[in-house]
C-alpha atoms as a PDB file:
ATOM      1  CA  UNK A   1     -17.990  39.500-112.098  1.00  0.00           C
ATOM      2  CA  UNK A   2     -19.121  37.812-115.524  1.00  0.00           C
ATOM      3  CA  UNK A   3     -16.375  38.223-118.243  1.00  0.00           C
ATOM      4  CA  UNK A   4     -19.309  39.804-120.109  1.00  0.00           C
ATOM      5  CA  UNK A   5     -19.529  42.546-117.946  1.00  0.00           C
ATOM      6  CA  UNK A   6     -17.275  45.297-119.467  1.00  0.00           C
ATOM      7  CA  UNK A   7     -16.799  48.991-118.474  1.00  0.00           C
ATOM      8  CA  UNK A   8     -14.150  51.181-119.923  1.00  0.00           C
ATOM      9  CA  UNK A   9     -13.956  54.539-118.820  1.00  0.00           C
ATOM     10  CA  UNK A  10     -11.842  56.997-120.598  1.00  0.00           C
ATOM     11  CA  UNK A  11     -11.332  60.774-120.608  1.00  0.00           C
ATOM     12  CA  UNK A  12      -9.244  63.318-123.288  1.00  0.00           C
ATOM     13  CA  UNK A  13      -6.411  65.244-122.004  1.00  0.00           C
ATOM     14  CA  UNK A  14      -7.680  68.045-123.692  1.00  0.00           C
ATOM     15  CA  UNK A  15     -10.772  67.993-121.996  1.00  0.00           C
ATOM     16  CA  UNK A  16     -10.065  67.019-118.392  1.00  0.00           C
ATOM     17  CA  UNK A  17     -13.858  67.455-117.053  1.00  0.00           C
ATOM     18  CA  UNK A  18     -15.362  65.252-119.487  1.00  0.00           C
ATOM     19  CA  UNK A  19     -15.525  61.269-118.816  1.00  0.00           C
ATOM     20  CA  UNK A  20     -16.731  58.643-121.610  1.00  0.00           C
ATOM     21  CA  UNK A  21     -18.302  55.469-120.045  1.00  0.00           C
ATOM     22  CA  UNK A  22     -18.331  52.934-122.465  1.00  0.00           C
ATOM     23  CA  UNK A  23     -20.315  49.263-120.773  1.00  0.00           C
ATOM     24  CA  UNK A  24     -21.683  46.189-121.771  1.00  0.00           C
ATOM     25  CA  UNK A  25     -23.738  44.063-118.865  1.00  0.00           C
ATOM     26  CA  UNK A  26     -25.089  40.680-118.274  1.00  0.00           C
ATOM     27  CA  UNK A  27     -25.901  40.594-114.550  1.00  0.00           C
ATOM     28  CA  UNK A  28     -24.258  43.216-113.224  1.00  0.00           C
ATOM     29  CA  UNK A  29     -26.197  45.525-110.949  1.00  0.00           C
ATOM     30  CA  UNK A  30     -25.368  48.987-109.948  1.00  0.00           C
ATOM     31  CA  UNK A  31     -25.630  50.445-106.574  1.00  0.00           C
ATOM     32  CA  UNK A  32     -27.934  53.425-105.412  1.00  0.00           C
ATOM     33  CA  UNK A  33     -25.030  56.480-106.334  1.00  0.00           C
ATOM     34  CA  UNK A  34     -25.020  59.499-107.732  1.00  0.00           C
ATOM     35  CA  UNK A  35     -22.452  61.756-109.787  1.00  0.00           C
ATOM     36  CA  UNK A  36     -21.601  65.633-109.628  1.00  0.00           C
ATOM     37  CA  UNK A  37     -21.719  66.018-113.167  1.00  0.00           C
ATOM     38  CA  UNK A  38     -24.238  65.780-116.036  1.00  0.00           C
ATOM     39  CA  UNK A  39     -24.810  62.158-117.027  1.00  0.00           C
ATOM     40  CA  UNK A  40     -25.877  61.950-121.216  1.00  0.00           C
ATOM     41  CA  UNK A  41     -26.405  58.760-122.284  1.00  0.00           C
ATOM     42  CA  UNK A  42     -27.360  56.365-125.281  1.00  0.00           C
ATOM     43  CA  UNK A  43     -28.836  53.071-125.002  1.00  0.00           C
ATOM     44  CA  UNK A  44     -26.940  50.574-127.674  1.00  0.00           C
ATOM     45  CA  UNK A  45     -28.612  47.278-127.360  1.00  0.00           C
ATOM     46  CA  UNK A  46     -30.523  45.506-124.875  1.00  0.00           C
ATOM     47  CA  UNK A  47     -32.610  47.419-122.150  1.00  0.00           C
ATOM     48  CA  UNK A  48     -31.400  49.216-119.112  1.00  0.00           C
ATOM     49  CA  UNK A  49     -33.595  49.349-115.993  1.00  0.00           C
ATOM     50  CA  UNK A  50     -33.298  51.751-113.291  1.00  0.00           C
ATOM     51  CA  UNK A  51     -34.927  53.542-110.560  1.00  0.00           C
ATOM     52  CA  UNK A  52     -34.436  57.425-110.290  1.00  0.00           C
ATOM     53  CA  UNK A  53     -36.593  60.481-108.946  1.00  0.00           C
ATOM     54  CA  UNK A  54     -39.061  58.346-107.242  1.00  0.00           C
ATOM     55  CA  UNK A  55     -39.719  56.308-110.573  1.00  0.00           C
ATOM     56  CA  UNK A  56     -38.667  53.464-112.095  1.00  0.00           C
ATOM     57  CA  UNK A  57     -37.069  53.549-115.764  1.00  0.00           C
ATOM     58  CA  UNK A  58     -36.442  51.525-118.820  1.00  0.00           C
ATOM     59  CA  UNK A  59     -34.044  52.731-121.469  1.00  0.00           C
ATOM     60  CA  UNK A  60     -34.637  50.740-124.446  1.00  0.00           C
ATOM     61  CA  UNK A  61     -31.803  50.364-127.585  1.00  0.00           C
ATOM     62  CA  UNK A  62     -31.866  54.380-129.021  1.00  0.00           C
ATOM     63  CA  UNK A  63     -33.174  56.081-125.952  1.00  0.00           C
ATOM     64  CA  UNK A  64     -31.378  58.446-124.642  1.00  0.00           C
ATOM     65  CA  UNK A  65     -30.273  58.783-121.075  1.00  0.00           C
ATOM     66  CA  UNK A  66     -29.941  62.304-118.806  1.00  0.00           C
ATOM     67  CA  UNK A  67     -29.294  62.654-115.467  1.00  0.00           C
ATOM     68  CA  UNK A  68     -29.036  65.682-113.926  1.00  0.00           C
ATOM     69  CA  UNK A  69     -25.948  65.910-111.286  1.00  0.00           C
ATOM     70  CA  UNK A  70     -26.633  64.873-107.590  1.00  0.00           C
ATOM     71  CA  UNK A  71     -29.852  62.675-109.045  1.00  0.00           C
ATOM     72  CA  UNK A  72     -29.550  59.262-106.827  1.00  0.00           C
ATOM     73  CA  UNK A  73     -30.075  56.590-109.198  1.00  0.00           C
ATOM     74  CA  UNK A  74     -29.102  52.168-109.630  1.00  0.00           C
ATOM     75  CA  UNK A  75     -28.940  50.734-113.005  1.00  0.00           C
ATOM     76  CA  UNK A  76     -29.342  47.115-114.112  1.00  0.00           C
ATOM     77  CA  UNK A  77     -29.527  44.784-116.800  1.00  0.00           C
ATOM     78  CA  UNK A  78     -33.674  44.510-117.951  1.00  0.00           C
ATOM     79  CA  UNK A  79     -33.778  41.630-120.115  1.00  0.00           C
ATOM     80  CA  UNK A  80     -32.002  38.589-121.018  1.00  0.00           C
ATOM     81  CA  UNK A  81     -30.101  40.342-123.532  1.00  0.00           C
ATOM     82  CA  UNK A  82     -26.659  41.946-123.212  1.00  0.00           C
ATOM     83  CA  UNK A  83     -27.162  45.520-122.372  1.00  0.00           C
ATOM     84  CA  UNK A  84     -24.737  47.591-124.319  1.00  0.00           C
ATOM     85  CA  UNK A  85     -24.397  51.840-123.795  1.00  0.00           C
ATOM     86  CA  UNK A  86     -22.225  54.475-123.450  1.00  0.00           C
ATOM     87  CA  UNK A  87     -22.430  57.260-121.392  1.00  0.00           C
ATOM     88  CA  UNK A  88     -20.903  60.774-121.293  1.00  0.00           C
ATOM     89  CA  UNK A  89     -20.199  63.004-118.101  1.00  0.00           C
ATOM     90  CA  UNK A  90     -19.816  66.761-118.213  1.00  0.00           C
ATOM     91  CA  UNK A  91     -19.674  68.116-114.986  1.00  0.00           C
ATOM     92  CA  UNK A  92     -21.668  71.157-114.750  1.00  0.00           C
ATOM     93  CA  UNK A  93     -18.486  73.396-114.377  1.00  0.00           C
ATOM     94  CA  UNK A  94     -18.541  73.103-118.469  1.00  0.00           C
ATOM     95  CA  UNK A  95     -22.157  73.098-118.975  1.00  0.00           C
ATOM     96  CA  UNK A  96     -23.035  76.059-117.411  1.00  0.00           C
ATOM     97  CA  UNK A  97     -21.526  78.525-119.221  1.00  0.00           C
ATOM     98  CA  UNK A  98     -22.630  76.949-122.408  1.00  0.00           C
ATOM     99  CA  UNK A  99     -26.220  77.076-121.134  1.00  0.00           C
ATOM    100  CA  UNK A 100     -25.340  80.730-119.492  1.00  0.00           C
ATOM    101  CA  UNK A 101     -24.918  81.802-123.671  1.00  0.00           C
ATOM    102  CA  UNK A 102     -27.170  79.326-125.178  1.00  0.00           C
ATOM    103  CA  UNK A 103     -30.367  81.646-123.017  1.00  0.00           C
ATOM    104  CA  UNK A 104     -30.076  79.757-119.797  1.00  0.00           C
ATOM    105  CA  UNK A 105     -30.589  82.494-117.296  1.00  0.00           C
ATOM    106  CA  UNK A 106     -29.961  80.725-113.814  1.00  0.00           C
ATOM    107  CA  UNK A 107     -27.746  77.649-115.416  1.00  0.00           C
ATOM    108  CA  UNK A 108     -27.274  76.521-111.873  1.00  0.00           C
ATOM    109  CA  UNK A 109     -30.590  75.640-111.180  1.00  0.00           C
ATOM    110  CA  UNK A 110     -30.851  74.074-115.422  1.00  0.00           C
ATOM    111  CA  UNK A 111     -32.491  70.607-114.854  1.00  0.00           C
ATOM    112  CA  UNK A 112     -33.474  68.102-117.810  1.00  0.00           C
ATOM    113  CA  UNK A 113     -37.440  66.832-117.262  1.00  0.00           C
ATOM    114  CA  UNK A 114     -37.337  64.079-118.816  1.00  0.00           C
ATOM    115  CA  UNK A 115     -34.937  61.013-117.434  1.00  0.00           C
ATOM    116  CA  UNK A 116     -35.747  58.661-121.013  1.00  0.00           C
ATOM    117  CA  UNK A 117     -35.991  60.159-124.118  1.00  0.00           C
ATOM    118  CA  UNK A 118     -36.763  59.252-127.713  1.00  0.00           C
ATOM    119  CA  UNK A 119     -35.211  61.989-129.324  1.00  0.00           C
ATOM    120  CA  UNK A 120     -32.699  61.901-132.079  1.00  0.00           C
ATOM    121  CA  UNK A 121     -31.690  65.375-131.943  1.00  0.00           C
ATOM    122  CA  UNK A 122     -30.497  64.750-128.769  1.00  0.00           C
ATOM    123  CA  UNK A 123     -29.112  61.064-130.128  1.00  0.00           C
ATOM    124  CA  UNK A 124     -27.216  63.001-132.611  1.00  0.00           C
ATOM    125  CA  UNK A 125     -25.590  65.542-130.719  1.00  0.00           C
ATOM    126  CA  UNK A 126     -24.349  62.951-128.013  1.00  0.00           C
ATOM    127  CA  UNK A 127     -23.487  60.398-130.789  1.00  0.00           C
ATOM    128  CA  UNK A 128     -20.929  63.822-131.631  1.00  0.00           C
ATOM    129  CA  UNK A 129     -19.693  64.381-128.454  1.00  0.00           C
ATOM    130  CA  UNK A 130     -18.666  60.960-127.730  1.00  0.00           C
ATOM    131  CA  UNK A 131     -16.299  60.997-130.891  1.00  0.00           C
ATOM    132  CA  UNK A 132     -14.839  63.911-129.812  1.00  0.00           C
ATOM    133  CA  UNK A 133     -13.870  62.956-126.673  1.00  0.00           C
ATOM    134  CA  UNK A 134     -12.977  59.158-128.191  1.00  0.00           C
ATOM    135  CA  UNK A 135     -10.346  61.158-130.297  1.00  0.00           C
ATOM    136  CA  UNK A 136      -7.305  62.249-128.701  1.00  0.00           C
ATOM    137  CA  UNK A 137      -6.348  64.875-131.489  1.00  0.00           C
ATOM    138  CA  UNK A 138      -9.959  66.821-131.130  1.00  0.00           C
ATOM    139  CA  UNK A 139      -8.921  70.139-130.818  1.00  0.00           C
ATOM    140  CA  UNK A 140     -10.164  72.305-127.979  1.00  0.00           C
ATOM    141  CA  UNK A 141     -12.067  74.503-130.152  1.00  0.00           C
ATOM    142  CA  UNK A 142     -14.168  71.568-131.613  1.00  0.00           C
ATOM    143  CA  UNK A 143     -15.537  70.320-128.772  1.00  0.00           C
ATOM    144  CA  UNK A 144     -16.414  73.339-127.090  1.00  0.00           C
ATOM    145  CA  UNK A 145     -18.554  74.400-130.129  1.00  0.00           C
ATOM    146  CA  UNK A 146     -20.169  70.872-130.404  1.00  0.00           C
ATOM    147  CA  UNK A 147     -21.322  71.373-126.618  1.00  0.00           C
ATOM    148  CA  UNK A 148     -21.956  74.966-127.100  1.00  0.00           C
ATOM    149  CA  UNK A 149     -24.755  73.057-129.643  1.00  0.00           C
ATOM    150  CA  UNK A 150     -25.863  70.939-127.493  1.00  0.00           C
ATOM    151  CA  UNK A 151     -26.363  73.011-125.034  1.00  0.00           C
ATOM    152  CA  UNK A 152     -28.721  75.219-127.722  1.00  0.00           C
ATOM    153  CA  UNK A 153     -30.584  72.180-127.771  1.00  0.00           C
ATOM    154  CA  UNK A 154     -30.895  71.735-124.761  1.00  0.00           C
ATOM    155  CA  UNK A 155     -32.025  75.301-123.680  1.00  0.00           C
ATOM    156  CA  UNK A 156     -34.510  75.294-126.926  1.00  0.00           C
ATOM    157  CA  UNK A 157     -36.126  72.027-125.739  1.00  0.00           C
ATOM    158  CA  UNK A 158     -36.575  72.561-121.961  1.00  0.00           C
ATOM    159  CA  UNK A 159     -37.747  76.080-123.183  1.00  0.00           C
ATOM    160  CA  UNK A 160     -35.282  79.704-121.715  1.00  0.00           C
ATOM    161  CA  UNK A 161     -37.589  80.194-119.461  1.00  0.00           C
ATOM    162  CA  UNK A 162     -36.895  77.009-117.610  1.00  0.00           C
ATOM    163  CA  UNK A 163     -33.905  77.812-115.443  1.00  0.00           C
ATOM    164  CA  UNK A 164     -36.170  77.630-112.270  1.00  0.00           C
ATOM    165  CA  UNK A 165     -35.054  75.918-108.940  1.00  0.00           C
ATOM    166  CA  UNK A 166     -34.938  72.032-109.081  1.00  0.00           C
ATOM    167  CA  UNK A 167     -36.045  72.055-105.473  1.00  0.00           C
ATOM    168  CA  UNK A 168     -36.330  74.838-102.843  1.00  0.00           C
ATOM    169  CA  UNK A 169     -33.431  74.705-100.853  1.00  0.00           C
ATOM    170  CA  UNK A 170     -33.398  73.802 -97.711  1.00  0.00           C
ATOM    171  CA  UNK A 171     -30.527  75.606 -95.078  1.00  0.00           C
ATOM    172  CA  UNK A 172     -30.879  73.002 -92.791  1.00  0.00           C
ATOM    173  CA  UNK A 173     -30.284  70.243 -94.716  1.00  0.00           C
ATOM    174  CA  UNK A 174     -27.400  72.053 -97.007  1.00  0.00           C
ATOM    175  CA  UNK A 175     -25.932  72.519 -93.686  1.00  0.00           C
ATOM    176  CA  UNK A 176     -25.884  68.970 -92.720  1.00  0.00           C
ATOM    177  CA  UNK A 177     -24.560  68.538 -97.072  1.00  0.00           C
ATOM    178  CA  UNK A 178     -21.509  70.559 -95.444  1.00  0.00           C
ATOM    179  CA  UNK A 179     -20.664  68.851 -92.534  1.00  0.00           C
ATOM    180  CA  UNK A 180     -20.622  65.796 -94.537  1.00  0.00           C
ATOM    181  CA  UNK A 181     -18.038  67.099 -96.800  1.00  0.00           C
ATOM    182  CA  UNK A 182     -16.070  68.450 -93.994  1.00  0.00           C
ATOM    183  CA  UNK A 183     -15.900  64.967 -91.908  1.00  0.00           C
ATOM    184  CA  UNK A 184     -15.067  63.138 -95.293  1.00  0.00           C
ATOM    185  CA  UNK A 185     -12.280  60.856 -93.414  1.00  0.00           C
ATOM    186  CA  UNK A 186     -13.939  60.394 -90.129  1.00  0.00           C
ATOM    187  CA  UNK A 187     -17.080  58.168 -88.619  1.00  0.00           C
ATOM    188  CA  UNK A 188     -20.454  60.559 -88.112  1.00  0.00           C
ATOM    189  CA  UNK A 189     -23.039  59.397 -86.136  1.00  0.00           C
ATOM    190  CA  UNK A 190     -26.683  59.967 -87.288  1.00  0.00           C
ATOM    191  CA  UNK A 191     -26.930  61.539 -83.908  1.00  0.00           C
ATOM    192  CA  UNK A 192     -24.349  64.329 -84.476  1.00  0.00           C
ATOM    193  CA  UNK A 193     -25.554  64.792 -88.201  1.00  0.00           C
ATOM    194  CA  UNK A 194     -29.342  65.434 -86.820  1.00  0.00           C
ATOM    195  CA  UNK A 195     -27.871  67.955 -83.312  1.00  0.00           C
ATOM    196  CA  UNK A 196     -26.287  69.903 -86.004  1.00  0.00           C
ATOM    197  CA  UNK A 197     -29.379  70.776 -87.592  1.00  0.00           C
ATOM    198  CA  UNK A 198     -31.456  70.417 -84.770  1.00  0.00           C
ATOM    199  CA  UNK A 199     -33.486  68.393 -85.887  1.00  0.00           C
ATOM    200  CA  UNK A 200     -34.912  64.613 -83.968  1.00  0.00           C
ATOM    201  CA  UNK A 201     -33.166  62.077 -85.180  1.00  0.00           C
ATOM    202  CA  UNK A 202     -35.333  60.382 -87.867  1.00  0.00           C
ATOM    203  CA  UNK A 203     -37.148  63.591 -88.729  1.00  0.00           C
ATOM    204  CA  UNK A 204     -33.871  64.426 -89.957  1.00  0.00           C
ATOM    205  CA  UNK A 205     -33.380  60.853 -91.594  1.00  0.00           C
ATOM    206  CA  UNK A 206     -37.025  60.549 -93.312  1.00  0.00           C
ATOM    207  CA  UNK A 207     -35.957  64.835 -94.630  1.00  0.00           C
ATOM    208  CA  UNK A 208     -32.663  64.115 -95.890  1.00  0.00           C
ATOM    209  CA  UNK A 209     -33.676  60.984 -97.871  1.00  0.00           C
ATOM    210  CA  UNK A 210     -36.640  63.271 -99.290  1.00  0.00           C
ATOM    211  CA  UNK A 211     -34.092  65.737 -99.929  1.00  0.00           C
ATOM    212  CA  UNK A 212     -31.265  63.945-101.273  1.00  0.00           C
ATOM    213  CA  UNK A 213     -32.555  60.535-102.690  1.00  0.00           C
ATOM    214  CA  UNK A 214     -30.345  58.915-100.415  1.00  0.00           C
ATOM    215  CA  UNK A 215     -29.589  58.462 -96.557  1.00  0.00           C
ATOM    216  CA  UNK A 216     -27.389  60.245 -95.373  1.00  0.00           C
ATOM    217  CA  UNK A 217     -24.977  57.113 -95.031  1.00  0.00           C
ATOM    218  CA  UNK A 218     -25.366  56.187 -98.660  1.00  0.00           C
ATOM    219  CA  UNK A 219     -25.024  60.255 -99.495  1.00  0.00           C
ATOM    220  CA  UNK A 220     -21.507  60.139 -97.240  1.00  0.00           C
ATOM    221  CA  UNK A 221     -20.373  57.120 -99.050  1.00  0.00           C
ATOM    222  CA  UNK A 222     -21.380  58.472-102.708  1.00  0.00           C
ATOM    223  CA  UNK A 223     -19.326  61.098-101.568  1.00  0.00           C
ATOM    224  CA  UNK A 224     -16.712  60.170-100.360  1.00  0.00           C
ATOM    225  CA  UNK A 225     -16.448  57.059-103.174  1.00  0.00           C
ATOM    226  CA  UNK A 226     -16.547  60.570-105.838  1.00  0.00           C
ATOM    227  CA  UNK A 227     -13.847  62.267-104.324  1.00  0.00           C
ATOM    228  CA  UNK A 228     -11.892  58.911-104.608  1.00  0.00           C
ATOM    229  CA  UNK A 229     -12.470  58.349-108.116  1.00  0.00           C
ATOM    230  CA  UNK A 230     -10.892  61.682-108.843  1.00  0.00           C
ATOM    231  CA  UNK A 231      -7.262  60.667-106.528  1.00  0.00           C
ATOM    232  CA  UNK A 232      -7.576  57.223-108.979  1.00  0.00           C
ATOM    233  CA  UNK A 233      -7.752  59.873-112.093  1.00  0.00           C
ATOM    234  CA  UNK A 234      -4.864  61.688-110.791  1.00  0.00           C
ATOM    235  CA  UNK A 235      -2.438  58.509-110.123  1.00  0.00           C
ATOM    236  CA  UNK A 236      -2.722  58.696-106.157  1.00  0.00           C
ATOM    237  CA  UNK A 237      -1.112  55.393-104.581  1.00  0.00           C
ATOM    238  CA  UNK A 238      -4.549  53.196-103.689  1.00  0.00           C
ATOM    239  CA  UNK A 239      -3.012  53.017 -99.893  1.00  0.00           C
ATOM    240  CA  UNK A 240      -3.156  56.685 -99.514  1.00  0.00           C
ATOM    241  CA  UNK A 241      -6.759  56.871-101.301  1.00  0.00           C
ATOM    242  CA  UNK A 242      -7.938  54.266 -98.357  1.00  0.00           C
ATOM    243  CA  UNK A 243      -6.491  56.339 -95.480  1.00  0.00           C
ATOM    244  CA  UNK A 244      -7.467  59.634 -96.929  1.00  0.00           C
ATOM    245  CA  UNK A 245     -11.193  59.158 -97.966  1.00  0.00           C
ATOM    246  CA  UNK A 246     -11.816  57.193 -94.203  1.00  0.00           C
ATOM    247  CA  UNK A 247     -12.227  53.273 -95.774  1.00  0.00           C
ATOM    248  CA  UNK A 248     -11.328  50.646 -93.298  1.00  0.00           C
ATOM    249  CA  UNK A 249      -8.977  48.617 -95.815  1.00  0.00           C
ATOM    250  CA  UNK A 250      -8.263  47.817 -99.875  1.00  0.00           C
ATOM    251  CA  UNK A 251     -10.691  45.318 -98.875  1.00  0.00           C
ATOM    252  CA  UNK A 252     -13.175  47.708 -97.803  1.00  0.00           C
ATOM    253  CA  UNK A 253     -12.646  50.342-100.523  1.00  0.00           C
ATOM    254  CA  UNK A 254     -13.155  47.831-103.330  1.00  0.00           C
ATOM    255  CA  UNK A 255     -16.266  46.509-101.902  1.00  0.00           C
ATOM    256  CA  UNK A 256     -17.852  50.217-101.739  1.00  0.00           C
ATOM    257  CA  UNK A 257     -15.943  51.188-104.811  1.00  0.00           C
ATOM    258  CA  UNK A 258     -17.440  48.541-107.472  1.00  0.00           C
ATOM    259  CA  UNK A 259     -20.944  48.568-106.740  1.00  0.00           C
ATOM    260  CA  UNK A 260     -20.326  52.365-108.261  1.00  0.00           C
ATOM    261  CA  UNK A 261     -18.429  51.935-111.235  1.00  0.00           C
ATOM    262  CA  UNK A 262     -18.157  48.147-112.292  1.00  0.00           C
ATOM    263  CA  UNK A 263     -14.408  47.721-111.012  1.00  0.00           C
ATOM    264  CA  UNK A 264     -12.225  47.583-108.705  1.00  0.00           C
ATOM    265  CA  UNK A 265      -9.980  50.567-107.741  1.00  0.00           C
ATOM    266  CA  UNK A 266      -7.119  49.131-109.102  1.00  0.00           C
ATOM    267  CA  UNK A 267      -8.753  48.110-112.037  1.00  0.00           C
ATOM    268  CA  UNK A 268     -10.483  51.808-112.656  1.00  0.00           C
ATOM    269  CA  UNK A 269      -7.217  53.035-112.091  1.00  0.00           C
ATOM    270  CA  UNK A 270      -4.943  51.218-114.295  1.00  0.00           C
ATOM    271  CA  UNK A 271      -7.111  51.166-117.164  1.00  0.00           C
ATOM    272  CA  UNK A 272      -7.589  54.617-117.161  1.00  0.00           C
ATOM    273  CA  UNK A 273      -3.891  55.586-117.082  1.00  0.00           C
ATOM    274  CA  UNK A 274      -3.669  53.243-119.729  1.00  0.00           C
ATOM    275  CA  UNK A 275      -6.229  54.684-121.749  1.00  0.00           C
ATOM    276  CA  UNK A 276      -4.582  58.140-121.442  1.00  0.00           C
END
């Protein structure tokens, strides 16, 4: 990778469900992946392409960024210029209870509209956040008010009435979401994923991609690739990460793992113990 390609990733012990991305890009692309939690984002310099939701995206310098959790989505550089952001992840565990007060009556099923914004409210309230969580003496208290705020904002523009269902759910393919999760270390054949729904084979590959954004390959991988990220947060020896989460090899593991998140494992790892 380009020395001028440069992600730091850093979280507050205080607030153990928030993550603070902070990146700078030259030709670094990001895979197709997707995150559990909320993904709020500004746009420093430069412009950042990507394709999300069936649509394609460009997040010039002061737009802001939000991706709703499970939204499939790639990222690159889309200019000559250095692209410069940061980006803030609050998984929905703290969201939702926030929106739950702020008028949200089905938080669960909250989704923001609009990927690309121009809206400095919104600027301004993430702008707050991410000095909260950049400060390691932020009291609890603080930060939960300044996302109890946002979330005001966030229930006042998407109107209280909007806590509908993202998508109709589908049993079927939830059920095939499950055995996914449940076979996270092993190898599981598009034709056992498709018998256990009963579905034909790529019926169930052209509804899961509809469904998901992703095959159900790249879905296992994103997956799997999460629940690694969180045994890197924790300190967990890389050797037992690669046995536990099904990856062939270190060799293998980085190769999945920094299309994702712009370094290695080890790299993720130690610089975010460091930065603790």
């Amino acid at each position: 990778m380009s020395v001028e390609n440069h992600f730091q990733f850093a979280k507050n012990d205080s607030h153990q469900d928030i993550i603070l991305l902070e990146a700078s890009m030259r030709d670094f692309a990001f895979c197709k992946h997707a995150h559990e939690e909320f993904s709020f984002g500004i746009t420093l310099a430069g412009r950042q392409d990507f394709f999300s939701l069936g649509k394609h995206h460009k997040s010039h310098a002061g737009n802001v960024i939000a991706i709703n959790p499970d939204d499939a989505h790639d990222g690159h550089v889309g200019t000559s210029d250095t692209l410069r952001y940061k980006m803030l992840y609050v998984h929905p565990d703290q969201l939702n209870p926030m929106l739950k007060q702020a008028g949200i009556q089905k938080p669960e099923s909250f989704r923001i509209k609009e990927t690309v914004q121009d809206n400095p409210a919104m600027q301004q309230h993430i702008l707050r956040l991410f000095a909260l969580v950049e400060n390691p003496n932020t009291p609890t208290i603080a930060y939960s008010s300044a996302l109890y705020e946002f979330a005001v904002l966030l229930a006042r523009q998407e109107g209280i009435h909007q806590g509908q269902v993202y998508r109709l759910k589908d049993s079927a393919l939830e059920r095939a979401r499950e055995y996914l999760h449940a076979h996270l270390n092993q190898e599981v054949s598009l034709d056992a994923l498709s018998a256990e729904v009963h579905m034909s084979k790529f019926h169930f590959l052209r509804r899961f991609k509809d469904y998901f954004g992703m095959t159900p390959h790249q879905y296992w991988l994103n997956y799997r690739i999460n629940r690694a990220k969180e045994a890197l947060e924790a300190g967990t020896p890389l050797a037992d990460i690669v046995f536990d989460y099904g990856f062939n090899d270190l060799s293998h593991f980085n190769r999945r793992f920094k299309p994702a998140y712009g370094k290695t494992p080890y790299q993720f790892q130690r610089d975010f113990l460091q930065a603790r």
